[in-house]
Protein backbone atom coordinates (compact mmCIF):
# COMPACT_ATOMS: atom_id res chain seq x y z
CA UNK A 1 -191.61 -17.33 -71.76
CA UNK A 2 -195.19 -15.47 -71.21
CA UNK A 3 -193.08 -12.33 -71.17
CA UNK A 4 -191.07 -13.50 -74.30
CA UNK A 5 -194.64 -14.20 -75.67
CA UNK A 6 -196.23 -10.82 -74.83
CA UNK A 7 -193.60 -8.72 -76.40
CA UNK A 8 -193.51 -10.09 -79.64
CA UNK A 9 -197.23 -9.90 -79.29
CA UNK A 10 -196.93 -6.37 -79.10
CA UNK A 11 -194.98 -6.14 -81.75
CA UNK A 12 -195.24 -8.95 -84.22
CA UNK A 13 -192.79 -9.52 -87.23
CA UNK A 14 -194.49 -9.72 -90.54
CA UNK A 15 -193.73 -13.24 -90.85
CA UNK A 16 -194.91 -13.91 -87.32
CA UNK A 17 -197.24 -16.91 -87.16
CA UNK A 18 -200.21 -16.94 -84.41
CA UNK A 19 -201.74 -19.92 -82.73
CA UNK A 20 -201.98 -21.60 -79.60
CA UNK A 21 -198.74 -21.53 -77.78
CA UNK A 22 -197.47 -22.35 -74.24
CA UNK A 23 -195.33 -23.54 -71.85
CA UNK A 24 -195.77 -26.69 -70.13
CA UNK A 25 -193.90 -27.86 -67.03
CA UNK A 26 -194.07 -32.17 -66.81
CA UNK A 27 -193.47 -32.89 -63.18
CA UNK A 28 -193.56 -36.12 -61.10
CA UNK A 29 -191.17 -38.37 -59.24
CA UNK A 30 -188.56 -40.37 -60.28
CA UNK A 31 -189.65 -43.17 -63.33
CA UNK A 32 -193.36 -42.35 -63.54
CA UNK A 33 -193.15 -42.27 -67.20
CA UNK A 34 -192.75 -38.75 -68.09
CA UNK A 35 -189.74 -38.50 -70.69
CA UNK A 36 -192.16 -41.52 -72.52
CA UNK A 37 -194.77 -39.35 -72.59
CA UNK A 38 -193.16 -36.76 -74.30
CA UNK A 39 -191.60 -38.40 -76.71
CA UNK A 40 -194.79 -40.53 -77.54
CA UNK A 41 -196.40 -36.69 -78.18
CA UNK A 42 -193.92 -35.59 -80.29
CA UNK A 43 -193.29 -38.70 -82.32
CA UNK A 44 -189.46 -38.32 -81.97
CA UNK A 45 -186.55 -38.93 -79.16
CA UNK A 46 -185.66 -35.75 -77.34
CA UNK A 47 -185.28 -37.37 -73.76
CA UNK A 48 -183.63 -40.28 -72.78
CA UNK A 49 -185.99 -43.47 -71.57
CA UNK A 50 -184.60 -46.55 -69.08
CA UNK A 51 -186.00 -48.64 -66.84
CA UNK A 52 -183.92 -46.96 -63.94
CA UNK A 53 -185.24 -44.37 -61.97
CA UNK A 54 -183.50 -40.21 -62.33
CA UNK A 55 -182.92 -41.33 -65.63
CA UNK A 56 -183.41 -37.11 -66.96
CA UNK A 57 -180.82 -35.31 -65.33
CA UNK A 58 -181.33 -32.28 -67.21
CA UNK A 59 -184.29 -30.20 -68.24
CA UNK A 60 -185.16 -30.70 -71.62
CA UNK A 61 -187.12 -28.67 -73.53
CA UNK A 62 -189.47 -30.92 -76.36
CA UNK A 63 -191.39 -28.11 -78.60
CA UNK A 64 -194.71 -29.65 -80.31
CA UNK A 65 -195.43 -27.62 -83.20
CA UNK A 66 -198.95 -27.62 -85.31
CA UNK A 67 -201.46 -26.24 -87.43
CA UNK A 68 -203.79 -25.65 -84.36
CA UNK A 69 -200.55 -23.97 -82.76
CA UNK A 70 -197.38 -24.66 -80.42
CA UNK A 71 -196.75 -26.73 -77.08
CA UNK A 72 -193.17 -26.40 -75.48
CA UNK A 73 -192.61 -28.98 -72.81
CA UNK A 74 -190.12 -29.14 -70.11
CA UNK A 75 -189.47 -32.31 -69.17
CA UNK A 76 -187.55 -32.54 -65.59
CA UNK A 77 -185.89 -34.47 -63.27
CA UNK A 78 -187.85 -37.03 -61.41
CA UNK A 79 -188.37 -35.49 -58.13
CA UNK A 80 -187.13 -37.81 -55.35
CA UNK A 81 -185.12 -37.96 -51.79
CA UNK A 82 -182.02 -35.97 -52.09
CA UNK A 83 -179.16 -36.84 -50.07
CA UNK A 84 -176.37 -35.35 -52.30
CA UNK A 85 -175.91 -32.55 -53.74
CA UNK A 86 -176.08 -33.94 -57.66
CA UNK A 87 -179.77 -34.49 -56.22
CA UNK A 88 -180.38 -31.88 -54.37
CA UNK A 89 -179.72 -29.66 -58.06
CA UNK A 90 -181.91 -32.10 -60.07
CA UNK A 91 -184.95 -31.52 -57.30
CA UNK A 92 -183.99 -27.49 -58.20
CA UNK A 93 -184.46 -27.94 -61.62
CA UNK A 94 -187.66 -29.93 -61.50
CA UNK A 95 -189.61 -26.98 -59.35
CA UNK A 96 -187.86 -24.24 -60.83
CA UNK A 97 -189.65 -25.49 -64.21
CA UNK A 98 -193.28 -24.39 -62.66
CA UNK A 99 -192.06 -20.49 -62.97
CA UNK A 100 -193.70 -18.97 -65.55
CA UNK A 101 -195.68 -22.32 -67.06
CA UNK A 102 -198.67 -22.19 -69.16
CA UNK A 103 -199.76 -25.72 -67.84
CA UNK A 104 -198.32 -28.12 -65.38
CA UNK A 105 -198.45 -31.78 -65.91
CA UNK A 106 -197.85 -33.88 -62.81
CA UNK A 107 -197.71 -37.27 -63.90
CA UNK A 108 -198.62 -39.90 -61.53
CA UNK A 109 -198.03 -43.89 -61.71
CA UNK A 110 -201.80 -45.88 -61.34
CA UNK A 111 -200.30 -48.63 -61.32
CA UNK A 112 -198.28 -48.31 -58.04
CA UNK A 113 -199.60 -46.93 -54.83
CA UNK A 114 -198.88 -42.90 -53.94
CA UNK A 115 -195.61 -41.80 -52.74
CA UNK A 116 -194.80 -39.58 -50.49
CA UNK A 117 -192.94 -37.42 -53.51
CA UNK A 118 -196.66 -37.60 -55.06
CA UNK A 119 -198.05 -35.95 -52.17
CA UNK A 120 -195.43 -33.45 -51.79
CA UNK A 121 -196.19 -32.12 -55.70
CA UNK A 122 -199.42 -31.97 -54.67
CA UNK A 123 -199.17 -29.44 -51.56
CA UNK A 124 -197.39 -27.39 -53.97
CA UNK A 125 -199.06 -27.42 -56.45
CA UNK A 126 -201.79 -25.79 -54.17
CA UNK A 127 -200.64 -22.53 -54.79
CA UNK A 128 -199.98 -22.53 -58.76
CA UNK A 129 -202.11 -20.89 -60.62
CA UNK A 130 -201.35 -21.74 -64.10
CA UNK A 131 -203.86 -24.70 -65.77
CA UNK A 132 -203.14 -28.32 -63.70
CA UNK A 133 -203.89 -31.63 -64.97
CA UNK A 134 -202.80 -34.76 -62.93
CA UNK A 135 -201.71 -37.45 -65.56
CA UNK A 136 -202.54 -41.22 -64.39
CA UNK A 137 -199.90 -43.06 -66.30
CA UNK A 138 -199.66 -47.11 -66.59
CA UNK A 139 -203.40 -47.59 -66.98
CA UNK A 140 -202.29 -50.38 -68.86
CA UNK A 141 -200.86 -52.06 -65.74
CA UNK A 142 -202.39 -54.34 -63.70
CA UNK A 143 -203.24 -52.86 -60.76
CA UNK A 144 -205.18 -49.00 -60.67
CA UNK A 145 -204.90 -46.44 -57.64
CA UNK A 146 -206.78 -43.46 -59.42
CA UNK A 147 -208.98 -43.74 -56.36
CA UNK A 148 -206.38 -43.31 -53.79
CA UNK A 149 -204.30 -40.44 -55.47
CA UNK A 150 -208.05 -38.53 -55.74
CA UNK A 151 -208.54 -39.00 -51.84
CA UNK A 152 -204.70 -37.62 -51.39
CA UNK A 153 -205.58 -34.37 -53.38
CA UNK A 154 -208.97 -34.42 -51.81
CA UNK A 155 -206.87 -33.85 -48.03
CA UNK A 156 -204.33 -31.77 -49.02
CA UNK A 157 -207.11 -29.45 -50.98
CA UNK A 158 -208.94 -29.56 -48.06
CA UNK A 159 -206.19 -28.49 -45.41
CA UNK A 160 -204.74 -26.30 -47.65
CA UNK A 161 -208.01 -24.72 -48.33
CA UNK A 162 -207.74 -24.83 -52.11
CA UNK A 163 -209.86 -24.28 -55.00
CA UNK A 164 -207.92 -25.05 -57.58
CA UNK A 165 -209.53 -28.26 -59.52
CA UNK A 166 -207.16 -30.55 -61.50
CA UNK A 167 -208.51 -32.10 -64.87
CA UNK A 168 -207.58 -35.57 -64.00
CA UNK A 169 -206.78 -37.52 -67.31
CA UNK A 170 -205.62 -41.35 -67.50
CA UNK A 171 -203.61 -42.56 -70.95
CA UNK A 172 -200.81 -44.96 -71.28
CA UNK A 173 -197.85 -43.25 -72.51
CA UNK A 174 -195.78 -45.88 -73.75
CA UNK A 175 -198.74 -47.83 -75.86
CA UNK A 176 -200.34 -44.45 -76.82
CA UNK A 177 -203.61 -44.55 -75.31
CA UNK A 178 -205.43 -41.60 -74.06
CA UNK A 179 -202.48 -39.45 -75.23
CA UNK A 180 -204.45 -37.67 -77.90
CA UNK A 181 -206.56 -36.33 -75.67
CA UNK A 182 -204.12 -34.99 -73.47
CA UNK A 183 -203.05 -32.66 -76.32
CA UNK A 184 -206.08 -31.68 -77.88
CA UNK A 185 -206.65 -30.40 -74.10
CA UNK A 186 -203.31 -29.18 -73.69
CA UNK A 187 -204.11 -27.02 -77.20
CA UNK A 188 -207.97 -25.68 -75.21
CA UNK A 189 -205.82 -24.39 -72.77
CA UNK A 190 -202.83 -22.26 -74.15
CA UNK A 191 -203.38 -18.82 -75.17
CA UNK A 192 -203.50 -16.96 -78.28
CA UNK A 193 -199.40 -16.20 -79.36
CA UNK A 194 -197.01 -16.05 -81.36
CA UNK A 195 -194.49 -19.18 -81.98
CA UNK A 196 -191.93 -19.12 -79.27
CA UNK A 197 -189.95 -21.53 -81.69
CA UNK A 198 -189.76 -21.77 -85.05
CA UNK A 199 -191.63 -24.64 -87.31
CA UNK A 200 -188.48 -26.82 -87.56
CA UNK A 201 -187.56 -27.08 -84.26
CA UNK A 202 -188.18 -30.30 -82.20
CA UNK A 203 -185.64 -29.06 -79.21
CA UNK A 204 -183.27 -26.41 -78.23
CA UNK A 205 -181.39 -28.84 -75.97
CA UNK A 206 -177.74 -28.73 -76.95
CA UNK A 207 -176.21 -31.03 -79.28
CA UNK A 208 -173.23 -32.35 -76.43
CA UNK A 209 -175.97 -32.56 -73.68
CA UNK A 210 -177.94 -34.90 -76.19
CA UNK A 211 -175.07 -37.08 -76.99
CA UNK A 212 -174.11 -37.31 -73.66
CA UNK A 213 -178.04 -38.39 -72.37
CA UNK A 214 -178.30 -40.94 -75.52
CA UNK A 215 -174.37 -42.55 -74.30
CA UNK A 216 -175.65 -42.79 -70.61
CA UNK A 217 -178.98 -44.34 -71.73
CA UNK A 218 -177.27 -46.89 -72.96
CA UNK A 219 -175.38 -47.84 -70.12
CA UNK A 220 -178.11 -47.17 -67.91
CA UNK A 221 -179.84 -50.02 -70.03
CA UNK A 222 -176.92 -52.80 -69.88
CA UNK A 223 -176.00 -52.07 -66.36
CA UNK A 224 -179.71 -51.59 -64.23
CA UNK A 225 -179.02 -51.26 -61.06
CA UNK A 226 -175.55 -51.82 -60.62
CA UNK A 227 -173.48 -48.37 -61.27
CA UNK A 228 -176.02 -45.98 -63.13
CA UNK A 229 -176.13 -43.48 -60.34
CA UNK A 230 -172.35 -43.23 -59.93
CA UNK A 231 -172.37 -42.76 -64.01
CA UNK A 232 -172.20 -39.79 -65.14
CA UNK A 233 -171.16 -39.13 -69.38
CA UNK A 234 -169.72 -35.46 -70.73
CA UNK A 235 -169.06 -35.05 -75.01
CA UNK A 236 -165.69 -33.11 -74.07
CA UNK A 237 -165.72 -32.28 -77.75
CA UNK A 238 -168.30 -32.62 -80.64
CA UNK A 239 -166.31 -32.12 -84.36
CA UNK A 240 -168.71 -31.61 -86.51
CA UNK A 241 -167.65 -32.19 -90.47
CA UNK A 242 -170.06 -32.01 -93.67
CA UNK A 243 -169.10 -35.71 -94.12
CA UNK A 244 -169.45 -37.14 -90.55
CA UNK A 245 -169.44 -35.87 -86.76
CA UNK A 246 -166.81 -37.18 -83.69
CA UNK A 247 -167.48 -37.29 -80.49
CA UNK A 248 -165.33 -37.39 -77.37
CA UNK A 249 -166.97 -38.77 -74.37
CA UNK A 250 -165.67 -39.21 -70.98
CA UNK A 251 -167.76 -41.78 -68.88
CA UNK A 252 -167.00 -40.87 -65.26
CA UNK A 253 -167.47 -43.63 -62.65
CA UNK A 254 -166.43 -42.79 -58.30
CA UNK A 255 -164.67 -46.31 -57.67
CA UNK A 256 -162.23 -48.60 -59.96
CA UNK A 257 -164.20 -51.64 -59.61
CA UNK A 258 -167.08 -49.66 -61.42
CA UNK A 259 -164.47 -48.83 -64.37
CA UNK A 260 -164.08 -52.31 -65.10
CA UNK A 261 -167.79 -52.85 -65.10
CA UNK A 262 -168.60 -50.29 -67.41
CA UNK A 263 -165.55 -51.69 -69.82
CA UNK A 264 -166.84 -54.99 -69.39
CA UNK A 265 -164.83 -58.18 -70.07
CA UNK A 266 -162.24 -57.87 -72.43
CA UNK A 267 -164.12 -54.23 -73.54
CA UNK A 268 -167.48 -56.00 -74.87
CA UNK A 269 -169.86 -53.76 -73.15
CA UNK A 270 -167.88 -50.62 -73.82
CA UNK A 271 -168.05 -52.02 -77.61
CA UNK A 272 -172.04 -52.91 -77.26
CA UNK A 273 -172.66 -49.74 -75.58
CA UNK A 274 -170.68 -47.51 -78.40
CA UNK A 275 -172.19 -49.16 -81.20
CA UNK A 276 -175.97 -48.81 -80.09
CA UNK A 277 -175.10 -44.97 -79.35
CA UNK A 278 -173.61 -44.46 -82.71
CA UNK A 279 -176.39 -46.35 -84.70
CA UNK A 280 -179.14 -44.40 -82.84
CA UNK A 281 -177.33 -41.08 -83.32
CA UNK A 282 -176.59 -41.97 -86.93
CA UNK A 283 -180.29 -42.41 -87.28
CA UNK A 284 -181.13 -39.04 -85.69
CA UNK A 285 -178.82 -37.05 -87.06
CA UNK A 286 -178.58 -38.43 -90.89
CA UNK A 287 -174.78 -38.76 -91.19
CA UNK A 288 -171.96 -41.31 -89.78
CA UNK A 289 -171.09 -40.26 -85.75
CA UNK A 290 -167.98 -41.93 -84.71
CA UNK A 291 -167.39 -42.16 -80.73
CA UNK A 292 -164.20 -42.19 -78.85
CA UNK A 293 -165.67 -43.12 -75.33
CA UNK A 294 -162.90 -43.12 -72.09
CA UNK A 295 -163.83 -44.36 -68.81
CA UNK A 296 -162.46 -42.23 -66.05
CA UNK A 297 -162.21 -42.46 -61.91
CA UNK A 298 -163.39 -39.18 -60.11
CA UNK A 299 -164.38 -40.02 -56.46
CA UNK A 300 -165.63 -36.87 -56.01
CA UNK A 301 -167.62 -36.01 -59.87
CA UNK A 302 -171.26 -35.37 -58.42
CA UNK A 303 -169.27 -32.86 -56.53
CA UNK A 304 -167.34 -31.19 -58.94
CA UNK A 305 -168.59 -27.81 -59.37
CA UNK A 306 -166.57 -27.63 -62.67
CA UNK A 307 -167.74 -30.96 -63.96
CA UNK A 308 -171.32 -30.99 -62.79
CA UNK A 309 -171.29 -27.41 -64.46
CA UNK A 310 -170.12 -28.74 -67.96
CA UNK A 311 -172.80 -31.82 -67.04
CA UNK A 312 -175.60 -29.11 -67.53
CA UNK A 313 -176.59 -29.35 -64.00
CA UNK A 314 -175.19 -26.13 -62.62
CA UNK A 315 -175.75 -22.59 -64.35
């Protein structure tokens, strides 16, 4: 991007409009509240939200456009303990997202006590030298560990032998507070550049990946716990008409037990879950989205390297 951003500065288009533009890489472990933080800033859904942790799969790229200039976020995977390799690409994709940042957001749960994830961003975040603010999310919560996450950077700083000094800024991302000055700092810090996007644009992440995300949300929020980690949802085909759009969607589950979950008796979850997808899409997209969901039985999906490939987790 800040190569992208220098050669157009170079040489501008006529029509090329100036501001303050950047990158910014939104990092943290799994469920600290960083997809709600992004959509809080930019007023709209572009990443999917659940009360189940490794909800983002994908990196998704929010862009934040205003008079005072442009912020482009990429929001990633929760970082947590990989012991496949579906995890083991998501953990890629969340550090590979620091290369070539403006800003790096590591957004850290007050509420709960550090992690040992938490501390690992940390130590890496050592050597970064792009602007770094830690984010202390769920202020609103009852309990606050600000104090312990500052004595965890304060160590690794200190056996690292780092300079670099964090802004440290504490908001509640899903009721809003604090958020507004996040951005107005986010804006201080970018550089003077052209728009890497242009005015209209609220994402660049494709259409079937964003179906996809918005069906899995869904049964991510019926099903908690149970299957959402063994649930993985591909648009095999998006058919888009003037008059209306249709989806095909193929809901892969590993076992056949979990198929009949995610049907649910006599099909009334399948039913729930396609009608809360289509009224939501219908909503973003301003025109009638029919759905034709199938539930299928791969063993082996997160393993695929065809299937995780169309997923949008492998290059």
């Amino acid at each position: 991007m800040r190569e992208l951003s220098k050669e157009i500065l170079a040489n501008p288009e006529p029509d090329t409009e100036f501001g303050r533009c950047g990158v910014i890489a939104v990092i943290g472990r799994a469920n600290v509240g960083k997809s709600t933080l992004i959509n809080r800033i930019a007023e709209e859904k572009v990443s999917i939200v659940s009360p189940v942790a490794q909800t983002t799969r994908n990196l998704v790229r929010a862009v934040i456009t205003e008079t005072r200039g442009q912020l482009v976020f990429l929001d990633t995977p929760g970082v947590h303990k990989a012991r496949q390799e579906l995890n083991h690409l998501m953990n890629r994709m969340a550090r590979a997202s620091l290369e070539g940042a403006d800003a790096v957001l590591l957004i850290l749960d007050c509420s709960q006590s550090p992690r040992e994830e938490d501390e690992g961003w940390m130590r890496r975040l050592c050597r970064q030298s792009a602007g770094l603010i830690f984010v202390l999310n769920k202020i609103d919560g009852k309990n606050d560990h600000e104090n312990d996450y500052r004595r965890i950077w304060s160590a690794v700083a200190a056996e690292k032998d780092s300079r670099h000094q964090p802004d440290w800024h504490r908001l509640s991302a899903l009721k809003g507070e604090g958020v507004e000055a996040l951005v107005e700092k986010l804006f201080d810090m970018m550089p003077e550049s052209p728009f890497l996007f242009s005015r209209d644009m609220l994402s660049d992440y494709p259409r079937k990946l964003m179906i996809a995300d918005l069906v899995r949300e869904k049964f991510f929020q019926e099903l908690y716990d149970e299957i959402p980690h063994s649930l993985a949802v591909e648009v095999r085909s998006l058919e888009e008409k003037d008059q209306h759009w249709m989806a095909a969607v193929d809901v892969y589950v590993k076992r056949p037990g979990q198929k009949g979950i995610v049907i649910g008796h006599k099909g009334r979850l399948l039913r729930k879950v396609k009608r809360q997808a289509r009224g939501e899409l219908e909503e973003i997209y301003q025109l009638p989205v029919r759905l034709d969901i199938r539930v299928k039985v791969d063993p082996k999906w997160d393993r695929n390297h065809f299937i995780l490939k169309r997923l949008g987790y492998k290059e």
